[in-house]
PDB file of N, CA and C in Angstrom:
ATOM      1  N   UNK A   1      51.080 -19.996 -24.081  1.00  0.00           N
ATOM      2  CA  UNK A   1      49.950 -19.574 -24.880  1.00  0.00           C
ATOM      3  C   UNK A   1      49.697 -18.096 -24.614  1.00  0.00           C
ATOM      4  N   UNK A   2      49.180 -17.070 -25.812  1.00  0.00           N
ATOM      5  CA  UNK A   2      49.209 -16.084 -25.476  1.00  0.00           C
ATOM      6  C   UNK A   2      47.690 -15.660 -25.210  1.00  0.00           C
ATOM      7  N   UNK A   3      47.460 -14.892 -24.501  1.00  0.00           N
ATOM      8  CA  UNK A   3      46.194 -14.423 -23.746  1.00  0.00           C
ATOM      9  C   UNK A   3      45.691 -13.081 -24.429  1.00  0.00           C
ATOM     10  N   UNK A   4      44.415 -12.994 -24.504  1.00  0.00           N
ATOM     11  CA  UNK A   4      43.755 -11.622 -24.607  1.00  0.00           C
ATOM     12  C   UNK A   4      42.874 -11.334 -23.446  1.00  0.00           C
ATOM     13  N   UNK A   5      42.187 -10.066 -23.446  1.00  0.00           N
ATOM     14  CA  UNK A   5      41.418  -9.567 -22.701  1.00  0.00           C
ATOM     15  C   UNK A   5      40.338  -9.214 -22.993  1.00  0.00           C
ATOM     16  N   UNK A   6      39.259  -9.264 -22.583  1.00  0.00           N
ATOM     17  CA  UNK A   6      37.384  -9.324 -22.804  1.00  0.00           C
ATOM     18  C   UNK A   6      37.018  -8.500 -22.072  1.00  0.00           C
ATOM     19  N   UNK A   7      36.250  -7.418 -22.439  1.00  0.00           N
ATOM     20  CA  UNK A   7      35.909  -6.580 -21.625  1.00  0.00           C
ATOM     21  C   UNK A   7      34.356  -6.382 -21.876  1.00  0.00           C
ATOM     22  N   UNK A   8      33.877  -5.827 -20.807  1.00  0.00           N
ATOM     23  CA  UNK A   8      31.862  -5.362 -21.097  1.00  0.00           C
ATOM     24  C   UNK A   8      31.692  -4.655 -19.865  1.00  0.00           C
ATOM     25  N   UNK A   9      30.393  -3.865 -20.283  1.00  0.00           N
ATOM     26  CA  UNK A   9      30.034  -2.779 -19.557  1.00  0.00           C
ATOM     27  C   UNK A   9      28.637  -3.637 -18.873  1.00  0.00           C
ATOM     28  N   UNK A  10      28.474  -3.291 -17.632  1.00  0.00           N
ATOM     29  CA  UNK A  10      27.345  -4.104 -16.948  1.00  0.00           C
ATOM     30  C   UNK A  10      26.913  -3.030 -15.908  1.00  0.00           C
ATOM     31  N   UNK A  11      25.286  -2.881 -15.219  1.00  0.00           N
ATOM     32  CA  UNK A  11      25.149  -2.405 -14.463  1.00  0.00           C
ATOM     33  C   UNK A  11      25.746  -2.919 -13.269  1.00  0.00           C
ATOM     34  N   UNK A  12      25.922  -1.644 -12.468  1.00  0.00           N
ATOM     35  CA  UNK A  12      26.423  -1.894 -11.229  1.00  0.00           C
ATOM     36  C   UNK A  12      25.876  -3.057 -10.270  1.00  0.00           C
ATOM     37  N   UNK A  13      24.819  -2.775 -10.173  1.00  0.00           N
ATOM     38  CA  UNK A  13      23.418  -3.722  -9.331  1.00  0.00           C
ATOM     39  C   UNK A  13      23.937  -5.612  -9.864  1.00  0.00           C
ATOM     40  N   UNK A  14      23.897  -5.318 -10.822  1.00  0.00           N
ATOM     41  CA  UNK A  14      24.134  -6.771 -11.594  1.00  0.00           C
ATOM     42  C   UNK A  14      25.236  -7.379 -11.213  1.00  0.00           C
ATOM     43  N   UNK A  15      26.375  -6.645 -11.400  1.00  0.00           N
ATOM     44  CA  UNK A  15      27.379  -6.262 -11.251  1.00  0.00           C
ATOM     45  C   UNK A  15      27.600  -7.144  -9.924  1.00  0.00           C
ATOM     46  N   UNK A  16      27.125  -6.798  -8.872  1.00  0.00           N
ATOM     47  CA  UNK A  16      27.312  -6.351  -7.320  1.00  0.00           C
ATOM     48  C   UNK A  16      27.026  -7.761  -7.316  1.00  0.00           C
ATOM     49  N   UNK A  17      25.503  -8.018  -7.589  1.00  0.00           N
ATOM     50  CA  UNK A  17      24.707  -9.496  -7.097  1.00  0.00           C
ATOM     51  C   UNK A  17      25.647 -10.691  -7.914  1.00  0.00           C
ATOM     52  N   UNK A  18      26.018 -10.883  -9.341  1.00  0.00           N
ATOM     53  CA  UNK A  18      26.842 -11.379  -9.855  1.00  0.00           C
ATOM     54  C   UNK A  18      27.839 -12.118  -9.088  1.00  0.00           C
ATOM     55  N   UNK A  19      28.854 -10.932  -8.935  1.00  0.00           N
ATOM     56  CA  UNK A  19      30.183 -11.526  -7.760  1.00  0.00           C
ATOM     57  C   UNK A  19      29.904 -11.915  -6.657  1.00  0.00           C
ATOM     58  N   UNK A  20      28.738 -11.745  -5.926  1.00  0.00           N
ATOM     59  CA  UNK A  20      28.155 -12.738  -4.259  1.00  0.00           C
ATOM     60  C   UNK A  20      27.846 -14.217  -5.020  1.00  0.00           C
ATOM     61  N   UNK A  21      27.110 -14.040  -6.263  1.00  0.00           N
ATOM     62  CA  UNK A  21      26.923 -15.439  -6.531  1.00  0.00           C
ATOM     63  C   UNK A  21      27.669 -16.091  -7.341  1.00  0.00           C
ATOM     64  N   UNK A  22      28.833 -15.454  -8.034  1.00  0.00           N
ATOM     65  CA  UNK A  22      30.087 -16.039  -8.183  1.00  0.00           C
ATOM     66  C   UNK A  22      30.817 -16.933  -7.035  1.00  0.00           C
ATOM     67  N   UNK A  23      31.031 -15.600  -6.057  1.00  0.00           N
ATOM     68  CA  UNK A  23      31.442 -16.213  -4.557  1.00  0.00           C
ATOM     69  C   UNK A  23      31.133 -17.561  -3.977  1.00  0.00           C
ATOM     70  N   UNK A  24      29.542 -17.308  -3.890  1.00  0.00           N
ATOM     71  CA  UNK A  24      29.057 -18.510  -2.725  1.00  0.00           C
ATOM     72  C   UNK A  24      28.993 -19.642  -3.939  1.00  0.00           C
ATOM     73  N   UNK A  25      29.227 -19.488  -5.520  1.00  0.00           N
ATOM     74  CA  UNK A  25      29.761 -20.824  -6.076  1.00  0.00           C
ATOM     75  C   UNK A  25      31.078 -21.434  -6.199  1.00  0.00           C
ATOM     76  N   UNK A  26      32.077 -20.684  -5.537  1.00  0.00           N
ATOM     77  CA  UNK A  26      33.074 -20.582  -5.356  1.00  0.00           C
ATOM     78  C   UNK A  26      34.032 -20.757  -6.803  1.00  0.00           C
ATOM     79  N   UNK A  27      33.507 -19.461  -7.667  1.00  0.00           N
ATOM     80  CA  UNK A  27      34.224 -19.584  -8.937  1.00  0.00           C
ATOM     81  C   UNK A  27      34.271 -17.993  -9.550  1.00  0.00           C
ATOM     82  N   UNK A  28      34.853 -17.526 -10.516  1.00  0.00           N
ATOM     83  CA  UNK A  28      35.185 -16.074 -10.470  1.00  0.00           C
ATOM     84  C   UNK A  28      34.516 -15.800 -11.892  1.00  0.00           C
ATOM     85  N   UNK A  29      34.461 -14.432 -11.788  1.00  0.00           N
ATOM     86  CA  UNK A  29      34.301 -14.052 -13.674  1.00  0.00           C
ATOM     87  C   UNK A  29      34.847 -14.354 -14.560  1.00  0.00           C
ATOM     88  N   UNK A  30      36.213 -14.791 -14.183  1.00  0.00           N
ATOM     89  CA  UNK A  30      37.322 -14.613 -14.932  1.00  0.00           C
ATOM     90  C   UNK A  30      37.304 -16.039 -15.523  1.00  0.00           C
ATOM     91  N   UNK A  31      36.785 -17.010 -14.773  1.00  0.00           N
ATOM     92  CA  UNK A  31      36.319 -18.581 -15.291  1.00  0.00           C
ATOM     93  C   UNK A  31      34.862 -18.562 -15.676  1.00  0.00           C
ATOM     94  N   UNK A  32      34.032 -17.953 -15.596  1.00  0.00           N
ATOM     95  CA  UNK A  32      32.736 -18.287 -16.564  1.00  0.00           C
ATOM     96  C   UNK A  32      32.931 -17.712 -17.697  1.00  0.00           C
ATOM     97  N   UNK A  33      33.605 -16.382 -17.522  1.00  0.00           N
ATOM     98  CA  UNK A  33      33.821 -16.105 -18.865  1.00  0.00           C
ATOM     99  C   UNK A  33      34.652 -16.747 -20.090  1.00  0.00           C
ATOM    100  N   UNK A  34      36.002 -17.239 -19.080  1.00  0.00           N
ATOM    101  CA  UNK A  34      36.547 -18.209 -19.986  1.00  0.00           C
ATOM    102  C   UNK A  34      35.920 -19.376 -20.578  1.00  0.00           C
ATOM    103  N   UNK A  35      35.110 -19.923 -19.324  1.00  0.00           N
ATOM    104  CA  UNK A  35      34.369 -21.285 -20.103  1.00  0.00           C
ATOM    105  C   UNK A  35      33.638 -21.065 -21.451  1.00  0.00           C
ATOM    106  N   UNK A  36      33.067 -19.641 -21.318  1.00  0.00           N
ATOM    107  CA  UNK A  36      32.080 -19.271 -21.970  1.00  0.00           C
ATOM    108  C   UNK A  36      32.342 -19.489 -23.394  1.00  0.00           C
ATOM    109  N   UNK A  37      33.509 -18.746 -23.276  1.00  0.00           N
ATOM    110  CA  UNK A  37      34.349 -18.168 -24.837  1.00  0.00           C
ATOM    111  C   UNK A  37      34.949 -19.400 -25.207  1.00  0.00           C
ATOM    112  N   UNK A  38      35.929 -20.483 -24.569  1.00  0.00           N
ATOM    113  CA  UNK A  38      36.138 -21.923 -24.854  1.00  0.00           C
ATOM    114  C   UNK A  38      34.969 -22.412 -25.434  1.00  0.00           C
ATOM    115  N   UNK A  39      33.418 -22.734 -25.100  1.00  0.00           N
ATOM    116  CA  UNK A  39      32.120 -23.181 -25.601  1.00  0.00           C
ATOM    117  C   UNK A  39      32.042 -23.367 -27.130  1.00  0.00           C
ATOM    118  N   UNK A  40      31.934 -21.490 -27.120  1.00  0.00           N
ATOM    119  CA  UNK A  40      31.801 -21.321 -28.379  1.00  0.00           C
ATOM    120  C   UNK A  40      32.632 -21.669 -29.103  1.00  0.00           C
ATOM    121  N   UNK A  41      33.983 -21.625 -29.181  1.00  0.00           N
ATOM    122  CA  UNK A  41      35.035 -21.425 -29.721  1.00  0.00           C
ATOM    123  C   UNK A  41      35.354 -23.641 -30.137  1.00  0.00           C
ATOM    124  N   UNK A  42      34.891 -23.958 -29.370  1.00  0.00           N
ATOM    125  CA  UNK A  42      35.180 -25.604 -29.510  1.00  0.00           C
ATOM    126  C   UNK A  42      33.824 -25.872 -29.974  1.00  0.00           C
ATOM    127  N   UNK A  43      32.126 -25.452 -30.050  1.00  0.00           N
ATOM    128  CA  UNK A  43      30.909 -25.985 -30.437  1.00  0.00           C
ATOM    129  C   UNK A  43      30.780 -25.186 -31.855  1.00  0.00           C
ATOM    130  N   UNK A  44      30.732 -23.797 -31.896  1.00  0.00           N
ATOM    131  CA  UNK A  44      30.577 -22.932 -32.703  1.00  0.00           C
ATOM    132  C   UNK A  44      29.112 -22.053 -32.362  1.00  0.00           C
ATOM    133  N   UNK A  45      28.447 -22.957 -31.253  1.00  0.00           N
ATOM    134  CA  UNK A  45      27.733 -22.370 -30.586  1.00  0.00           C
ATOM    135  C   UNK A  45      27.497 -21.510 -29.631  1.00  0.00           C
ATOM    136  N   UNK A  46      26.596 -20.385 -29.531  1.00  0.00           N
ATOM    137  CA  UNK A  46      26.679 -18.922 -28.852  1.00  0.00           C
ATOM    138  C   UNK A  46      25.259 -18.973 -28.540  1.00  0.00           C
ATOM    139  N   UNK A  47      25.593 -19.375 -26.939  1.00  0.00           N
ATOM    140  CA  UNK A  47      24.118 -19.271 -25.742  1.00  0.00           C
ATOM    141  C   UNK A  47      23.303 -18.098 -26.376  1.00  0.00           C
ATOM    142  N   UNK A  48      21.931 -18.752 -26.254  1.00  0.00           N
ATOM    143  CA  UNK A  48      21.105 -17.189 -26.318  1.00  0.00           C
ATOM    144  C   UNK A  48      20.158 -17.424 -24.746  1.00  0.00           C
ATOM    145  N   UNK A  49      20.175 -16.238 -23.970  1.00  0.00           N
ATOM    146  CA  UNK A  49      19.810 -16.456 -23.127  1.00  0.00           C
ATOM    147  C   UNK A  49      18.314 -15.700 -22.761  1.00  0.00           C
ATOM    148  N   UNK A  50      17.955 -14.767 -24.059  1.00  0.00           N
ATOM    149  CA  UNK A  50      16.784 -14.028 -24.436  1.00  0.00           C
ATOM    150  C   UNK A  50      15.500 -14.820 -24.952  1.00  0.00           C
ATOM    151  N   UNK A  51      15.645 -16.123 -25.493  1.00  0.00           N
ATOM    152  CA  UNK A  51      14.900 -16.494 -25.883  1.00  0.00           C
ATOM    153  C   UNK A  51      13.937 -17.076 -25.552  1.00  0.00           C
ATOM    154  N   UNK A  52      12.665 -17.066 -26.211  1.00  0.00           N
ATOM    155  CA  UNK A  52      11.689 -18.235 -25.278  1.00  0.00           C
ATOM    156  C   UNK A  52      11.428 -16.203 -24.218  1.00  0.00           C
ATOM    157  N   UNK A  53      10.032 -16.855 -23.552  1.00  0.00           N
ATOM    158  CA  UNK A  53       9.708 -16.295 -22.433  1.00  0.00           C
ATOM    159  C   UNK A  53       9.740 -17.023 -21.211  1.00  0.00           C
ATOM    160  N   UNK A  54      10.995 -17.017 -20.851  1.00  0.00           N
ATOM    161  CA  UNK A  54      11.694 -17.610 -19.494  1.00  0.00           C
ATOM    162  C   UNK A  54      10.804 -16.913 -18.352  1.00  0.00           C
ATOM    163  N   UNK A  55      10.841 -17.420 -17.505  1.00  0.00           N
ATOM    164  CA  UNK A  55      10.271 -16.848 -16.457  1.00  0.00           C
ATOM    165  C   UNK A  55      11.364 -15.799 -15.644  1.00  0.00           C
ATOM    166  N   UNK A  56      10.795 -15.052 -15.083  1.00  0.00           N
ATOM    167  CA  UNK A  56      11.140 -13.351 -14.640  1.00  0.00           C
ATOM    168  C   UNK A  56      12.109 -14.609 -13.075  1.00  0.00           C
ATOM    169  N   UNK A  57      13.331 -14.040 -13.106  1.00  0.00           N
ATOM    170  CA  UNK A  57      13.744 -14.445 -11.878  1.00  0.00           C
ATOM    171  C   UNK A  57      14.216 -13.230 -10.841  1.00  0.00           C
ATOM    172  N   UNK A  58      13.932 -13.818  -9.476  1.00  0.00           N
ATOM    173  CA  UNK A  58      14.058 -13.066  -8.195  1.00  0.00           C
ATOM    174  C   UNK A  58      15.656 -12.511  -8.442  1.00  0.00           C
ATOM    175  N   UNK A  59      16.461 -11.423  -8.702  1.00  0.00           N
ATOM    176  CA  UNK A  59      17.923 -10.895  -8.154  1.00  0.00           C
ATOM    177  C   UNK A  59      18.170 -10.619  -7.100  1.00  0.00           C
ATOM    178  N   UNK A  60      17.426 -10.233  -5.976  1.00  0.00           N
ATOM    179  CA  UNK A  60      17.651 -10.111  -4.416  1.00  0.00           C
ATOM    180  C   UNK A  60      18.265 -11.066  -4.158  1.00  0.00           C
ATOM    181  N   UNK A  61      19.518 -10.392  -3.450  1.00  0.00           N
ATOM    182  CA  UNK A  61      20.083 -12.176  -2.136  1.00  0.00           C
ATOM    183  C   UNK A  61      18.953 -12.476  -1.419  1.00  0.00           C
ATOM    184  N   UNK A  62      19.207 -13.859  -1.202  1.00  0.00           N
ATOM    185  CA  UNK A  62      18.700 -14.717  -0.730  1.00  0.00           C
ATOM    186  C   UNK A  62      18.147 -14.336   1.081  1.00  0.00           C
ATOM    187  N   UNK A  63      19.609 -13.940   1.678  1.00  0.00           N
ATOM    188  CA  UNK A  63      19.645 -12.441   2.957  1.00  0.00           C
ATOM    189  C   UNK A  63      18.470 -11.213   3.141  1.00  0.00           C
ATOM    190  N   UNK A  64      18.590 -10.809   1.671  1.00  0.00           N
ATOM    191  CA  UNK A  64      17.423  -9.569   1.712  1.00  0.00           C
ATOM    192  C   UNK A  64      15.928 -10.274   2.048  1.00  0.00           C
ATOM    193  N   UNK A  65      16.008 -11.429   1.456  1.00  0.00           N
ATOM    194  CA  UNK A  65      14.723 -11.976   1.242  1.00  0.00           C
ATOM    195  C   UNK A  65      13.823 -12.956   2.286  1.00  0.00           C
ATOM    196  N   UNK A  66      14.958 -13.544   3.012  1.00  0.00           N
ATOM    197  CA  UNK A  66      14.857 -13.504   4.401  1.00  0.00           C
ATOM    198  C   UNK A  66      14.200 -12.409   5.427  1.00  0.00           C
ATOM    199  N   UNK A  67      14.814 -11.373   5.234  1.00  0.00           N
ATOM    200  CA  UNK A  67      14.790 -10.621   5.922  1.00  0.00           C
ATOM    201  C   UNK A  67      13.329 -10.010   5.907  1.00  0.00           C
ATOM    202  N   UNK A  68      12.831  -9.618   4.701  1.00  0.00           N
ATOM    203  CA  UNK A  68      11.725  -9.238   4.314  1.00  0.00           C
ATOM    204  C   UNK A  68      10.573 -10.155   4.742  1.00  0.00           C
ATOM    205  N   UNK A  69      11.107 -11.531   4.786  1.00  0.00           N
ATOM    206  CA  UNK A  69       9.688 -12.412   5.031  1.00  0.00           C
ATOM    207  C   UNK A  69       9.619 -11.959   6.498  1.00  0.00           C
ATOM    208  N   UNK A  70      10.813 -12.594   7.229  1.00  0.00           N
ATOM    209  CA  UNK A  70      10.976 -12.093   8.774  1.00  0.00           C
ATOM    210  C   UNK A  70       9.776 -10.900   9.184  1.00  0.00           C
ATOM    211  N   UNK A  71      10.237  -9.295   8.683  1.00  0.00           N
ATOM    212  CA  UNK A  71       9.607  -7.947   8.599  1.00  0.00           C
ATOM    213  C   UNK A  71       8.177  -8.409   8.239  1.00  0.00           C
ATOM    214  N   UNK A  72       7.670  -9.488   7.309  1.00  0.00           N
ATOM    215  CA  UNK A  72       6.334  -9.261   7.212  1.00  0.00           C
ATOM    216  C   UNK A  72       5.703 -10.357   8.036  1.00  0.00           C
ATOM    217  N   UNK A  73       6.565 -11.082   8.859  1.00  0.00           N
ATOM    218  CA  UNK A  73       5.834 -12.128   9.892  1.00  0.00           C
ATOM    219  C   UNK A  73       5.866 -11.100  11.223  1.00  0.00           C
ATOM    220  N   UNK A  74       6.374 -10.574  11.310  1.00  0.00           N
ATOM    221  CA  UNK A  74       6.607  -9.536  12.679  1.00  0.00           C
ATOM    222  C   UNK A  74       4.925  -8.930  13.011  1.00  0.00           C
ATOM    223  N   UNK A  75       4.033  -9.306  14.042  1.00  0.00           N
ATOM    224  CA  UNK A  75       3.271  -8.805  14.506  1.00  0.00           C
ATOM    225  C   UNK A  75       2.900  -7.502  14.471  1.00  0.00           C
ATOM    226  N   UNK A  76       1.932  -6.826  14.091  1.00  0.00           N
ATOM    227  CA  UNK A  76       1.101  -5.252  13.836  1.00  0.00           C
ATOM    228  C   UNK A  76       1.850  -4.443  14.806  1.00  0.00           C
ATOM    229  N   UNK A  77       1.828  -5.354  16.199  1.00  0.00           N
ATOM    230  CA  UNK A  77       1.843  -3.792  16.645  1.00  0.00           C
ATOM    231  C   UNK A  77       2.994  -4.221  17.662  1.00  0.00           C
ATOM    232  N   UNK A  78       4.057  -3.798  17.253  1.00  0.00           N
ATOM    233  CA  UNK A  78       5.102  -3.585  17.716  1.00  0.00           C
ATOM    234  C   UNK A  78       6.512  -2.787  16.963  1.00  0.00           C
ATOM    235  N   UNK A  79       6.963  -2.232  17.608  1.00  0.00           N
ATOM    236  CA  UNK A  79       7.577  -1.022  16.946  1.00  0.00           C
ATOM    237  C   UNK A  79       8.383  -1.525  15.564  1.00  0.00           C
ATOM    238  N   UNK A  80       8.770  -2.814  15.642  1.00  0.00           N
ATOM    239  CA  UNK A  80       9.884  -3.052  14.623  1.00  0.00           C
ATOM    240  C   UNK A  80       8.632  -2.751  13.201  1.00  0.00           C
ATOM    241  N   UNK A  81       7.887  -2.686  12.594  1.00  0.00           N
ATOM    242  CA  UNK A  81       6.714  -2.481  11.911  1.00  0.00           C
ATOM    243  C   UNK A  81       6.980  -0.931  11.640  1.00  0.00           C
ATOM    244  N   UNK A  82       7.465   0.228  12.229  1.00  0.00           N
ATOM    245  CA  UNK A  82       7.063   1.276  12.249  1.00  0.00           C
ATOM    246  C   UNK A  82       8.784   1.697  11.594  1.00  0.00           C
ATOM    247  N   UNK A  83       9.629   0.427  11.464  1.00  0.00           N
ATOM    248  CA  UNK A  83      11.033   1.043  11.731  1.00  0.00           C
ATOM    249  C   UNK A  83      11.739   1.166   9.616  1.00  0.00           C
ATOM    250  N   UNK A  84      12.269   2.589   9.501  1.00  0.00           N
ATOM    251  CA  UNK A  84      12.723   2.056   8.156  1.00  0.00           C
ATOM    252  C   UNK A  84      13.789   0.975   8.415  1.00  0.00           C
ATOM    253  N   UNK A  85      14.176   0.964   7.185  1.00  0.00           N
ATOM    254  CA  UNK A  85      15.539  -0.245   6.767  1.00  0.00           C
ATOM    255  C   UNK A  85      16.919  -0.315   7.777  1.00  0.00           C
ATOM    256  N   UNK A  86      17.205   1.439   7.845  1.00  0.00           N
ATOM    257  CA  UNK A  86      18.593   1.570   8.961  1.00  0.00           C
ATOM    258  C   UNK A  86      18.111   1.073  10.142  1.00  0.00           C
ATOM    259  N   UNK A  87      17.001   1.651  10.860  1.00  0.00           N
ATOM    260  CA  UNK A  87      16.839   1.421  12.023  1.00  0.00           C
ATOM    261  C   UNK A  87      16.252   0.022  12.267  1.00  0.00           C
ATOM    262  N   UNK A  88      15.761  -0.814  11.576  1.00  0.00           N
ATOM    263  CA  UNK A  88      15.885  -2.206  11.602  1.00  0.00           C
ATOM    264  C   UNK A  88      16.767  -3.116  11.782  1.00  0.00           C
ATOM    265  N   UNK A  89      17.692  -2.337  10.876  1.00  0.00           N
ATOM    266  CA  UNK A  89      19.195  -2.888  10.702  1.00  0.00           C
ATOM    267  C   UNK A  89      20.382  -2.807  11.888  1.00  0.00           C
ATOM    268  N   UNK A  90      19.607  -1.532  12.927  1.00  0.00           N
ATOM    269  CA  UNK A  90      20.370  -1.030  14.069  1.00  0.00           C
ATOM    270  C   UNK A  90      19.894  -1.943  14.935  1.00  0.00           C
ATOM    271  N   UNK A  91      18.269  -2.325  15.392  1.00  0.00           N
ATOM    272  CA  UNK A  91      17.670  -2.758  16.220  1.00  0.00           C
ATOM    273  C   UNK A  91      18.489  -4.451  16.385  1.00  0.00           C
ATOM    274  N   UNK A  92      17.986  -5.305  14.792  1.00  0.00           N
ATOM    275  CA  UNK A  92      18.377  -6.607  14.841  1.00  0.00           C
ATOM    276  C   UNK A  92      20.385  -6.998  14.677  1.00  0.00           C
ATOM    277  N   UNK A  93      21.425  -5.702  14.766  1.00  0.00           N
ATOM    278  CA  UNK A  93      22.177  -6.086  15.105  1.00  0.00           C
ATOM    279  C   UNK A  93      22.788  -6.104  16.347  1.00  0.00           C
ATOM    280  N   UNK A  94      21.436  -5.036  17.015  1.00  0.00           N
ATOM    281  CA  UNK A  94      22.202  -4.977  18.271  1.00  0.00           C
ATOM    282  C   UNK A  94      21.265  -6.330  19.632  1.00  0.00           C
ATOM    283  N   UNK A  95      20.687  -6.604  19.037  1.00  0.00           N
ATOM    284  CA  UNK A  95      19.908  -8.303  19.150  1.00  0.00           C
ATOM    285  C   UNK A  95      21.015  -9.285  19.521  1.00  0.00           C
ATOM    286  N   UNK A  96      21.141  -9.982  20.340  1.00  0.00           N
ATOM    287  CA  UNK A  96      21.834 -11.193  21.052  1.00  0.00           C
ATOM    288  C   UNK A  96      21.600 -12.208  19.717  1.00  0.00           C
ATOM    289  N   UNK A  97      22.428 -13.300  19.395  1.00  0.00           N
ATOM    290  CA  UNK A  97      22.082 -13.978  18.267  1.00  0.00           C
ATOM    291  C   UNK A  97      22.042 -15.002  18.892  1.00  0.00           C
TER     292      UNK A  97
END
C-alpha cells in the first residue's frame, strides 16, 4: 500500500507536552494521527474539538504540579520559600530521596 505524508505546524509548548503524553500512553503521533485520518476516512466524520464550551484544561505535567503544591505546603519561614525555580531545583536534587 502506498503511503503519504501529513504535515502541521504546532506550538512548541504543545508540541513538547503532547509527546510526554503520547509517551506515558505509550503510543506515538504517528498512530493518533493515523487513527485519526482512518476515522474520518471510514465514518465521513471530522472531530470538532472547539465546540460546546468545554471546560479550560490544566497543560502542566502532572511533575510541575506536584511540585508547585509541594512549594505552597512548604512552611513561611524557611528558606526554600525565598528560592527561585533553579535554586529549588538545585536544593531538592541535591536532597537524599
Amino acid at each position: 500500500m502506498a503511503t503519504g505524508t501529513v504535515s502541521a505546524s504546532i506550538n512548541v509548548d504543545v508540541k513538547r507536552i503532547v509527546a510526554n503524553r503520547l509517551r506515558e500512553a505509550g503510543t506515538t503521533a504517528n498512530e493518533v494521527i493515523r487513527n485519526l485520518w482512518e476515522h474520518i476516512a471510514a465514518t465521513g466524520e471530522i472531530p470538532s474539538f472547539n465546540e460546546g464550551a468545554a471546560p479550560e484544561k490544566n497543560t502542566e505535567p502532572e511533575a510541575f504540579r506536584r511540585l508547585m503544591q509541594l512549594r505552597a505546603a512548604v512552611p513561611s519561614n524557611t528558606p526554600l520559600v525565598t528560592m527561585d525555580a533553579a535554586a529549588l531545583r538545585a536544593e531538592l536534587e541535591n536532597r537524599d530521596a
